[in-house]
Protein backbone atom coordinates (compact mmCIF):
# COMPACT_ATOMS: atom_id res chain seq x y z
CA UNK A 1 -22.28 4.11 -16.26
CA UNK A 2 -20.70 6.10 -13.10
CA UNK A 3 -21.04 4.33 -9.86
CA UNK A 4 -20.86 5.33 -6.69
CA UNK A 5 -19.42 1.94 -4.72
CA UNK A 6 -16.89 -0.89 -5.74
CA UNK A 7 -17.94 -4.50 -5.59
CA UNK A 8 -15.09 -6.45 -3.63
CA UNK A 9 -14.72 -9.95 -4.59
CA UNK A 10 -14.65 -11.61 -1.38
CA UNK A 11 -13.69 -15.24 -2.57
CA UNK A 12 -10.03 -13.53 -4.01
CA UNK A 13 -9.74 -11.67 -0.82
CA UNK A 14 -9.89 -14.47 1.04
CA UNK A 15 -7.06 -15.68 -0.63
CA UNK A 16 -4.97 -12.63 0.16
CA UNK A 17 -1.56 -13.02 2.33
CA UNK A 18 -0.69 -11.24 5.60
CA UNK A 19 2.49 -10.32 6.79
CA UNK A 20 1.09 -7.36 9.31
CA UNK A 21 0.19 -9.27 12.23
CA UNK A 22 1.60 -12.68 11.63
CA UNK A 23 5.46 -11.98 10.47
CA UNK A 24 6.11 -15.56 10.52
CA UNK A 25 4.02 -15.71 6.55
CA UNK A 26 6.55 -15.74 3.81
CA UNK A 27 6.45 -12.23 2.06
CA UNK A 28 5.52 -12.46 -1.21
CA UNK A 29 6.95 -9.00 -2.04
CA UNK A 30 10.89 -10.41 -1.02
CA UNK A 31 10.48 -13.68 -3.25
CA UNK A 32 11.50 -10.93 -6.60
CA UNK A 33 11.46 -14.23 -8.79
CA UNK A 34 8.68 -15.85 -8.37
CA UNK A 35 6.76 -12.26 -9.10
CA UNK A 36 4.95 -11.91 -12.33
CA UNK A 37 2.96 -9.78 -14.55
CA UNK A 38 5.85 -7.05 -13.50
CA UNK A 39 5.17 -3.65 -15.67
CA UNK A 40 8.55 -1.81 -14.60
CA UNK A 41 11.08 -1.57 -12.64
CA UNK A 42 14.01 0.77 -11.56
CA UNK A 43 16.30 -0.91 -9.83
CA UNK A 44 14.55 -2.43 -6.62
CA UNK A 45 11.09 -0.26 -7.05
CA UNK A 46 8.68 -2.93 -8.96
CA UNK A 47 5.87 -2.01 -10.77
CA UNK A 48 2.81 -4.57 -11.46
CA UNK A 49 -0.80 -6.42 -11.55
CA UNK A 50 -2.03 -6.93 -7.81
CA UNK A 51 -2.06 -10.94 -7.83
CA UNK A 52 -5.48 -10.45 -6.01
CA UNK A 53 -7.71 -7.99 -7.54
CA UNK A 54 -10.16 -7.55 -5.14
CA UNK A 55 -11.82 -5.05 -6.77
CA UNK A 56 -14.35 -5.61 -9.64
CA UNK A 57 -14.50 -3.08 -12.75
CA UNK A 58 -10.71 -1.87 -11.76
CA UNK A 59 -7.26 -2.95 -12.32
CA UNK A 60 -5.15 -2.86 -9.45
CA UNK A 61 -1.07 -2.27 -9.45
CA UNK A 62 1.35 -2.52 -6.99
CA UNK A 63 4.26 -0.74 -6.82
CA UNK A 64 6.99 -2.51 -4.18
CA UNK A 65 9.11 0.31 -2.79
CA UNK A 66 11.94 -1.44 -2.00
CA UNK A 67 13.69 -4.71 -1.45
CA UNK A 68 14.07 -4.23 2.41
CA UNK A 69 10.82 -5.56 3.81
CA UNK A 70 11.53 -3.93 6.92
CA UNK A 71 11.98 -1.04 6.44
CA UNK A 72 9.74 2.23 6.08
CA UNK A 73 8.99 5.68 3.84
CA UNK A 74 10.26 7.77 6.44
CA UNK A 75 13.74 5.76 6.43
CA UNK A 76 14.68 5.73 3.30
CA UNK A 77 17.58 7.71 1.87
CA UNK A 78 16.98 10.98 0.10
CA UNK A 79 18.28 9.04 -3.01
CA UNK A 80 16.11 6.24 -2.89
CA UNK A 81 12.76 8.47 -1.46
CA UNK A 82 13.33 10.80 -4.76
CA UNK A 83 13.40 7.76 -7.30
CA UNK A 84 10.45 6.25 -5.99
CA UNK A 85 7.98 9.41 -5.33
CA UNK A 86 9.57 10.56 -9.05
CA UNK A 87 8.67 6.53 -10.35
CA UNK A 88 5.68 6.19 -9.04
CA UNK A 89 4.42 9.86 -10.03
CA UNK A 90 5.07 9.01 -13.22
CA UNK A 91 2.86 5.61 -13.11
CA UNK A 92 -0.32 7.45 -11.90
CA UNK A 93 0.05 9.52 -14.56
CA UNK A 94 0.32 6.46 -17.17
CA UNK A 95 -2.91 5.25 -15.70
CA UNK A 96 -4.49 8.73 -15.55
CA UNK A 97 -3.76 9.29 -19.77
CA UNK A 98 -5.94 6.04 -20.01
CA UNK A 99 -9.19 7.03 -20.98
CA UNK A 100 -10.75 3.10 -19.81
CA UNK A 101 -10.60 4.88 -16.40
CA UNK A 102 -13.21 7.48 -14.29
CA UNK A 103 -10.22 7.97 -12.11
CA UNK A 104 -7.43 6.49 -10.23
CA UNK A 105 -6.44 6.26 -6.71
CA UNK A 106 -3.08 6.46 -5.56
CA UNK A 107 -2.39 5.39 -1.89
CA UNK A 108 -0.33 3.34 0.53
CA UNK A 109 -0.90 1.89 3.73
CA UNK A 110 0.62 1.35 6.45
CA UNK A 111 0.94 -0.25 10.02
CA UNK A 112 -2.01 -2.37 11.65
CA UNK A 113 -4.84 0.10 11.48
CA UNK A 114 -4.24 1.48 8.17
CA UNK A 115 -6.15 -1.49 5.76
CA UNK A 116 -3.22 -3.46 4.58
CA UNK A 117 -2.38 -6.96 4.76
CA UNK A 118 1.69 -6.74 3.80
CA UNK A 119 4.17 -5.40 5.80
CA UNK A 120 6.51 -5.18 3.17
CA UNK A 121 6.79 -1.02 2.04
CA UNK A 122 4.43 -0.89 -1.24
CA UNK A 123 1.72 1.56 -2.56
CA UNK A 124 -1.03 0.69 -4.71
CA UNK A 125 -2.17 2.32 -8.41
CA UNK A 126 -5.70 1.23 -9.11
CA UNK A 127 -7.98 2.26 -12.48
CA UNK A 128 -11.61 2.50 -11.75
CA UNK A 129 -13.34 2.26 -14.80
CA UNK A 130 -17.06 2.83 -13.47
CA UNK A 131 -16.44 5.21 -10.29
CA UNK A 132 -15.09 9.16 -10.45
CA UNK A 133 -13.56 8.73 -6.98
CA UNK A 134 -12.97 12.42 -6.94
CA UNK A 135 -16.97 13.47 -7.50
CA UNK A 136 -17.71 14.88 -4.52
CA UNK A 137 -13.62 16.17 -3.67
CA UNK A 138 -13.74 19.50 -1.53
CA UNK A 139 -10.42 21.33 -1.86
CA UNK A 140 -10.90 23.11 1.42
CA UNK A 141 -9.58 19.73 3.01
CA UNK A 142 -6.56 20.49 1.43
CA UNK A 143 -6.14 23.65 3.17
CA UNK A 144 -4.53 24.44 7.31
CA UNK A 145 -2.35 25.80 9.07
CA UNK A 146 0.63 26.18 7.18
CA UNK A 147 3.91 24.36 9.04
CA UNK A 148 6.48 24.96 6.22
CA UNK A 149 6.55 26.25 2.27
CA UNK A 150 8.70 26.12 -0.12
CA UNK A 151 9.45 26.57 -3.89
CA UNK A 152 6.45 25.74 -4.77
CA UNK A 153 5.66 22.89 -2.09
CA UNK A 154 3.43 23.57 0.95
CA UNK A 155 3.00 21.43 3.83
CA UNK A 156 0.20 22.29 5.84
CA UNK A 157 -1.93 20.62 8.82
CA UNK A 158 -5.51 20.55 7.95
CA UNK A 159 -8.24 22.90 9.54
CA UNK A 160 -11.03 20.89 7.74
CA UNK A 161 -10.29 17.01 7.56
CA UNK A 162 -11.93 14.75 5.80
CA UNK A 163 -11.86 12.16 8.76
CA UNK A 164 -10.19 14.12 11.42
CA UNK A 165 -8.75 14.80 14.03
CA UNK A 166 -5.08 15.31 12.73
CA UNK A 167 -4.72 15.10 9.18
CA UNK A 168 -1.21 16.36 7.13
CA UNK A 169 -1.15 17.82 3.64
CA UNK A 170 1.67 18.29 1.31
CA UNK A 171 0.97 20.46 -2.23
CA UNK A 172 2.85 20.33 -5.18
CA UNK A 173 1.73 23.43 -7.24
CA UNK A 174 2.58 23.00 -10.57
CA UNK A 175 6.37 24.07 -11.80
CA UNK A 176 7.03 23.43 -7.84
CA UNK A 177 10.32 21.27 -6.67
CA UNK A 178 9.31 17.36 -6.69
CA UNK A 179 12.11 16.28 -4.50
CA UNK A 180 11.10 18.78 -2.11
CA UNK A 181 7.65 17.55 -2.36
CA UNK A 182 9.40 14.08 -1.71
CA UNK A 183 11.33 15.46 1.32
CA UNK A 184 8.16 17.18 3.50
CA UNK A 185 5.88 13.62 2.38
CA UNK A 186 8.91 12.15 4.01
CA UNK A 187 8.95 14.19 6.98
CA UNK A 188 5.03 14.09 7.53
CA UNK A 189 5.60 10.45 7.78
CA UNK A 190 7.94 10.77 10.11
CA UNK A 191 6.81 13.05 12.56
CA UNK A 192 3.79 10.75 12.67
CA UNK A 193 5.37 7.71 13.31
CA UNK A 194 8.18 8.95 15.88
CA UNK A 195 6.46 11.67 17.48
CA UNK A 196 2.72 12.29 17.07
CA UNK A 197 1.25 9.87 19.40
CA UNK A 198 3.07 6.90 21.28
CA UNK A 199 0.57 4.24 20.07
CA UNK A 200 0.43 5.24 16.83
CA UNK A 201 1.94 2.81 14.44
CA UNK A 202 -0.13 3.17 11.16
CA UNK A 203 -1.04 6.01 8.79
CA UNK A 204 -2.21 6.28 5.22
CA UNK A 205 -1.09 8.43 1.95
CA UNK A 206 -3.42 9.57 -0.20
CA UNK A 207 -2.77 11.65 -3.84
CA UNK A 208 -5.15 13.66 -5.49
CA UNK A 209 -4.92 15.49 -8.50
CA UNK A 210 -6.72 19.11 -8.81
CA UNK A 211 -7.82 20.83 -11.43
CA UNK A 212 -5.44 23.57 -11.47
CA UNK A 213 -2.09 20.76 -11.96
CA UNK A 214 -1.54 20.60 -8.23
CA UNK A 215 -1.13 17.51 -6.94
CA UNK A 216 -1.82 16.75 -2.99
CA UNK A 217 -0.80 14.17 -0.47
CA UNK A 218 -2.61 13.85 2.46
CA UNK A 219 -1.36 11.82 5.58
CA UNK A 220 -3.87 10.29 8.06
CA UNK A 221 -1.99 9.10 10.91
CA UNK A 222 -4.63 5.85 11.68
CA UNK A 223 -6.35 4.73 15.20
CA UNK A 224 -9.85 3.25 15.78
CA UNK A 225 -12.13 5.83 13.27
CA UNK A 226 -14.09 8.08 15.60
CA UNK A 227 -18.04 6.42 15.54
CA UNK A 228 -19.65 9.91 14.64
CA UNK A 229 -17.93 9.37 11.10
CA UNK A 230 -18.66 5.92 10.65
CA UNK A 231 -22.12 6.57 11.92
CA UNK A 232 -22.78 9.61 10.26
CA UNK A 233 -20.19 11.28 8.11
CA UNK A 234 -19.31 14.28 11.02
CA UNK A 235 -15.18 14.96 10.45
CA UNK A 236 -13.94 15.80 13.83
CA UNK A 237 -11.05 18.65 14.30
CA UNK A 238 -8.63 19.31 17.58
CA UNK A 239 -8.19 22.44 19.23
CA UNK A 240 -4.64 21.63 19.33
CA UNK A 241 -3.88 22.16 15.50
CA UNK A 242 -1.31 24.62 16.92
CA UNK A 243 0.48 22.58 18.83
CA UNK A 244 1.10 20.11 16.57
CA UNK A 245 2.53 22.70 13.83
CA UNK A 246 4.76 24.79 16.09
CA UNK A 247 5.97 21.54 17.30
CA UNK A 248 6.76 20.50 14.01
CA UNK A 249 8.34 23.42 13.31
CA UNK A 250 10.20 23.06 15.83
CA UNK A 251 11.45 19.86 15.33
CA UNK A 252 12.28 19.59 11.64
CA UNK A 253 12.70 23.25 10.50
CA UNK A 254 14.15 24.94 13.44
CA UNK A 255 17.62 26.25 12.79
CA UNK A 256 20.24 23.28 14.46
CA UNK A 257 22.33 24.65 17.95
């Protein structure tokens, strides 16, 4: 039976820790031995079973990007951004081939207003066994104003979001270069940490697969969600979609004086 919303468990997530606004918690994610239930690992990327699955009819995995709690996606080495993107890749598609599953969600948050309760740099893998989370997907929110492309990756700004007002894409058509894939995720996450918008400390990645092999991260850099979406599902976009990309542009593709 397909349904169309999750049941959260709210006695487990009570139980959850938090590391976002209180850094004084112990971090779970740096204590490596006392971890358990781990699937895989690759040197200090861990794959395995969310302690608290939240989510009924699912099963939830974590993947713990590295052992530096403090650090963040967008400073990571090229080495160590490849290996992970190229790890956990390859996990979604484990979970995908499992036919127990409608779909899977891919994702990651980040910062205060993104959702999360760690600080420590993870993304989350989660099986749904009774939703298709990707029922109602319109690739038009995939498409914008293109900012950069190449072989075979596009990064693009989006000129319908699914939230709004500023929302990034990166596409990896298929045959196209993963580590540059890896590289423009990387600089997304960057520009919207260190130069989108002085207060804005949070974002979210999302992957989706399409039917044609592409696969497509979007970033939402995260504030307070606009009440005309909560309220009634109206996606909001800025007349200044062209400032943002030539600025970009200008930033991280410019030729260096």
């Amino acid at each position: 039976m397909t349904r169309s919303h999750l049941i959260f468990d709210s006695s487990i997530g009570k139980q959850k820790p938090e590391t976002i606004v209180n850094r004084q918690n112990p971090c779970p994610f740096c204590n490596v031995e006392a971890l358990t239930h781990i699937m895989d690992q690759k040197d200090s990327i861990i794959w395995l079973e969310n302690k608290y699955p939240v989510l009924q009819d699912a099963f939830q995995t974590v993947i713990i990007e590295t052992d530096e709690c403090t650090s963040e996606l967008s400073l990571y080495s090229k080495e160590h951004l490849h290996k992970l993107i190229d790890f956990a890749l390859k996990k979604w598609k484990v979970m995908q081939e499992n036919s127990q599953y409608k779909s899977v969600l891919f994702f990651k948050n980040h910062g205060p207003m993104s959702g999360g309760s760690l600080r420590h740099p993870h993304m989350q893998i989660v099986g749904l066994k009774n939703v298709d989370a990707y029922r109602e997907l319109d690739e038009r929110q995939f498409e914008g104003l293109t900012i950069h492309e190449e072989n075979g990756v596009i990064f693009n700004l989006s000129t319908l979001p699914r939230v709004g007002f500023f929302e990034f894409n990166v596409r990896l058509k298929q045959g196209g270069e993963q580590t540059i894939f890896a590289d423009l995720l990387q600089t997304a996450v960057h520009y919207v940490l260190h130069h989108f918008h002085r207060n804005c400390t949070s974002y979210n990645l999302f992957f989706y697969p399409l039917e044609n092999k592409e696969v497509v991260v979007k970033i939402l850099p995260r504030f307070s969600t606009s009440p005309l979406f909560m309220g009634y599902d109206i996606a909001q976009v800025s007349n200044k979609l062209s400032d943002v990309v030539q600025q970009v542009q200008e930033l991280y593709f410019s030729p260096k004086k």
